[in-house]
Protein backbone atom coordinates (compact mmCIF):
# COMPACT_ATOMS: atom_id res chain seq x y z
CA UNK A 1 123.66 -41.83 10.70
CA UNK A 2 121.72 -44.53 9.67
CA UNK A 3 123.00 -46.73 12.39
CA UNK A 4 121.83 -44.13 14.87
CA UNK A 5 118.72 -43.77 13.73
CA UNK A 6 118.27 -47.76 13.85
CA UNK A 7 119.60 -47.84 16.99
CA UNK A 8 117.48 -44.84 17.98
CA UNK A 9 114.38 -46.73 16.81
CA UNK A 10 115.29 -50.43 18.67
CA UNK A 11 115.66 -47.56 21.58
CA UNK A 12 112.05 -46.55 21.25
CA UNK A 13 110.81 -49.88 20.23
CA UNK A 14 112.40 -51.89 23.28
CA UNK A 15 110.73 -48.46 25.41
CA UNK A 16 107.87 -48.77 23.88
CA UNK A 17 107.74 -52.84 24.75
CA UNK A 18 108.64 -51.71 28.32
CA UNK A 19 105.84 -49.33 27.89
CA UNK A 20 103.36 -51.73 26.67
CA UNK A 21 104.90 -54.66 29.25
CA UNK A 22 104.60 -52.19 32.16
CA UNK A 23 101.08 -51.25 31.06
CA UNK A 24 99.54 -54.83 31.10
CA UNK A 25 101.37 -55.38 34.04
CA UNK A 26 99.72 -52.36 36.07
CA UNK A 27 96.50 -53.24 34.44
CA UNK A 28 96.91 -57.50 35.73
CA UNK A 29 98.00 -55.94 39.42
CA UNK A 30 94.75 -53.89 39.31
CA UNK A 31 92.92 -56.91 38.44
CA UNK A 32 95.13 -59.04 40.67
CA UNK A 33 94.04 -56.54 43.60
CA UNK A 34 90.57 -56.55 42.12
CA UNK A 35 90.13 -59.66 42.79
CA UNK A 36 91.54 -59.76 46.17
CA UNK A 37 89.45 -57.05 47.22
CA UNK A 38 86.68 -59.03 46.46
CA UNK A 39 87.93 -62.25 48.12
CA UNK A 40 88.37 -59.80 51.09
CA UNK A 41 84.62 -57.96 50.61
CA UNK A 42 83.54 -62.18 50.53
CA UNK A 43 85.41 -63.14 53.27
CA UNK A 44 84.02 -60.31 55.34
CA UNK A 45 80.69 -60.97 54.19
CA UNK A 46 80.51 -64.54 55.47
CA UNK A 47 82.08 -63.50 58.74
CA UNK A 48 79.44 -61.19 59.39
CA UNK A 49 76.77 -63.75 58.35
CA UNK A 50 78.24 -66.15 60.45
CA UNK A 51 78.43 -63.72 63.23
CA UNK A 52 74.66 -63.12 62.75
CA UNK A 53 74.24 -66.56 62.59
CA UNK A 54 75.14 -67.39 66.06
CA UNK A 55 73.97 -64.02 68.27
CA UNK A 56 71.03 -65.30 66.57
CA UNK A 57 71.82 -69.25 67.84
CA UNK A 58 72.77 -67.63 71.45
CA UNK A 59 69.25 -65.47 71.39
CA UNK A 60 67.30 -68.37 70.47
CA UNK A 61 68.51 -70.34 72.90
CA UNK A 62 68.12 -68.57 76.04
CA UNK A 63 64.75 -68.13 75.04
CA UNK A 64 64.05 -72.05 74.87
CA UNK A 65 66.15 -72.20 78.12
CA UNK A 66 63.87 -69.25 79.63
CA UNK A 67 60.75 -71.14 78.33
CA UNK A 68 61.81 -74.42 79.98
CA UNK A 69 62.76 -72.79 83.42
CA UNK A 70 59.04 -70.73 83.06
CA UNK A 71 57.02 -73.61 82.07
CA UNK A 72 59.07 -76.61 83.50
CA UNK A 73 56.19 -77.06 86.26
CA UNK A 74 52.84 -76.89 83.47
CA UNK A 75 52.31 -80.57 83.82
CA UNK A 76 52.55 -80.58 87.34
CA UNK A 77 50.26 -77.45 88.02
CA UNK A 78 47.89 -78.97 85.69
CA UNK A 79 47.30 -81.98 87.59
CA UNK A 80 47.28 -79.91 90.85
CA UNK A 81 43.55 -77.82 89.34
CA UNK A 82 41.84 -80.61 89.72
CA UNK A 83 42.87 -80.68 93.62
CA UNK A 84 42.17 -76.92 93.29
CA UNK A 85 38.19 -77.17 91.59
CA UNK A 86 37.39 -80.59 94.19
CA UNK A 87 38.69 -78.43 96.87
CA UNK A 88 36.28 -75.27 95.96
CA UNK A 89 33.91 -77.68 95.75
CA UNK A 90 34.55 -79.02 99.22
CA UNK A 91 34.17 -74.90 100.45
CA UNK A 92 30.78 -74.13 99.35
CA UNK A 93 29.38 -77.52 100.51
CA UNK A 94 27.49 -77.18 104.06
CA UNK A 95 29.50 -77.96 106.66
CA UNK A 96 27.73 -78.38 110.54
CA UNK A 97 31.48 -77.27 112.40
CA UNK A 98 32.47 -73.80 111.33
CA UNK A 99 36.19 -74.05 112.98
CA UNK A 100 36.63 -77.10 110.29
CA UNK A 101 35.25 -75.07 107.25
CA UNK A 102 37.18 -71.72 108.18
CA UNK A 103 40.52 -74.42 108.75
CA UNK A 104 39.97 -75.60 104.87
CA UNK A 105 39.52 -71.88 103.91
CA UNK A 106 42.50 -70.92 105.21
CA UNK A 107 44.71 -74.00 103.97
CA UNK A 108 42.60 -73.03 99.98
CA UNK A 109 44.14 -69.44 100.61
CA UNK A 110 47.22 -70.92 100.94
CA UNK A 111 47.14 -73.52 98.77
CA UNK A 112 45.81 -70.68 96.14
CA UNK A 113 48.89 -68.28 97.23
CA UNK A 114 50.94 -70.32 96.50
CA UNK A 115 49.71 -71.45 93.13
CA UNK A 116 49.47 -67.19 92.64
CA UNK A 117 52.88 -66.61 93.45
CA UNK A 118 54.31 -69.41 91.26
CA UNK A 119 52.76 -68.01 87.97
CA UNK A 120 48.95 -69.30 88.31
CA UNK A 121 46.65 -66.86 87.88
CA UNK A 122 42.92 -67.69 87.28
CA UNK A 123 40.70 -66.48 83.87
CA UNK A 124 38.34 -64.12 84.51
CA UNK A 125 35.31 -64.76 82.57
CA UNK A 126 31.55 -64.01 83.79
CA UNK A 127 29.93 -60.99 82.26
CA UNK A 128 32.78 -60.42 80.05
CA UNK A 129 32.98 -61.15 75.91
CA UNK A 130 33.53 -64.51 75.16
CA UNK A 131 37.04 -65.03 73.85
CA UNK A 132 38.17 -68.37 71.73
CA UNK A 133 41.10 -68.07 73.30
CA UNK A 134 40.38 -68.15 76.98
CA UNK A 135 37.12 -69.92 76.47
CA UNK A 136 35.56 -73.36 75.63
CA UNK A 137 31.77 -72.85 75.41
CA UNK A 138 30.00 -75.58 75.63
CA UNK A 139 26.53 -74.19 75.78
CA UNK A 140 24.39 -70.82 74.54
CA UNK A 141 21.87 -70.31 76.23
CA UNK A 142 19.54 -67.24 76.44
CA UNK A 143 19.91 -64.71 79.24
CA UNK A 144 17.96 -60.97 80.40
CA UNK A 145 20.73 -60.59 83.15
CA UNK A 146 23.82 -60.82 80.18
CA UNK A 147 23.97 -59.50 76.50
CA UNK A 148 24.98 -61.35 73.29
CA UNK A 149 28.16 -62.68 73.30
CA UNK A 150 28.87 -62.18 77.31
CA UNK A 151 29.66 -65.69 79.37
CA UNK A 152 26.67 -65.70 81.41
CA UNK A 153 27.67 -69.22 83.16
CA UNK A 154 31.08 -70.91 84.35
CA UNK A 155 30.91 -74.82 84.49
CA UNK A 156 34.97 -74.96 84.87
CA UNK A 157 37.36 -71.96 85.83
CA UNK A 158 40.23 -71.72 83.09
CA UNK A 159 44.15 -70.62 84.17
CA UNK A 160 47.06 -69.28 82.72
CA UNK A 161 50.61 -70.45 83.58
CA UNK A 162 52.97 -67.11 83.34
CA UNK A 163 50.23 -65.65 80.67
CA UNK A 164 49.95 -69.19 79.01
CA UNK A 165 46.62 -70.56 79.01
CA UNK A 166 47.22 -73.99 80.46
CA UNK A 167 43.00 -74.18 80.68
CA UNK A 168 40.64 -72.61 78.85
CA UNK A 169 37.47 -72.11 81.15
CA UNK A 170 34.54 -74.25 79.97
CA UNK A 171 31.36 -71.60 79.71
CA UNK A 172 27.74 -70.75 78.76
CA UNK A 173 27.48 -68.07 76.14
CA UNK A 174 24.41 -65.51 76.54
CA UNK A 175 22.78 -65.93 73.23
């Protein structure tokens, strides 16, 4: 009897070995799929920030392209206001042969709608508030016609290029 009760306890020793083996064993899977659960959750994790990454690449450069296509001609238009203030000039001079001065009017208006249609558009600035931002005063000056703070005087019309000032217009402040 003796012998079956050692044998009977190896039995529940080796079972309880198994028990214990099969125990650390579920316990070193869990942390074995622990851990790739988190290489997973990292793995996804930099795919998605890399996927940010470049829609955010691919937005920002469409924009730059979109920026060169709109503003490709600035240099180009700025060089041509100089033609456009000598030739406003040229209009409001006297002229003796009215055929000749309504012939430069015309080609202005064209010259102008053109200009208009390509994204010019001229700042509008007498009587209104003066505005850093669309305005260069080089002179206050007092004024009964224009309050405080109004441009009472244009020396040079300013212009925006597609809503970009390329010019700021150069003004006399009421004081």
């Amino acid at each position: 009897m003796k012998e079956n009760n050692t044998q009977e306890e190896i039995k529940d020793e080796i079972c309880e070995e198994e028990a214990v083996k099969s125990e650390e064993t579920a316990e070193e899977a869990e942390i074995e799929s622990d851990v790739k659960e988190e290489k997973q959750e990292d793995e996804d994790s930099k795919y998605l920030r890399l996927l940010a990454d470049f829609q955010n690449y691919k937005k920002r450069v469409e924009k730059e392209k979109s920026d060169i296509y709109t503003f490709a001609n600035e240099k180009l238009v700025k060089e041509l206001l100089t033609v456009l203030d000598n030739f406003e000039r040229a209009l409001e001079s006297e002229c003796q042969d009215k055929k000749y001065k309504d012939g430069m009017a015309n080609i202005f208006k064209l010259f102008w709608d053109i200009l208009n249609k390509n994204g010019i558009e001229e700042i509008e600035s007498l009587g209104i508030d003066f505005d850093p931002n669309l305005h260069a005063a080089v002179a206050v000056e007092d004024s009964d016609e224009y309050e405080s703070g109004k441009v009472c005087f244009v020396l040079q019309k300013g212009y925006k290029l597609n809503g970009k000032v390329i010019r700021a217009a150069m003004v006399k402040v009421a004081n």
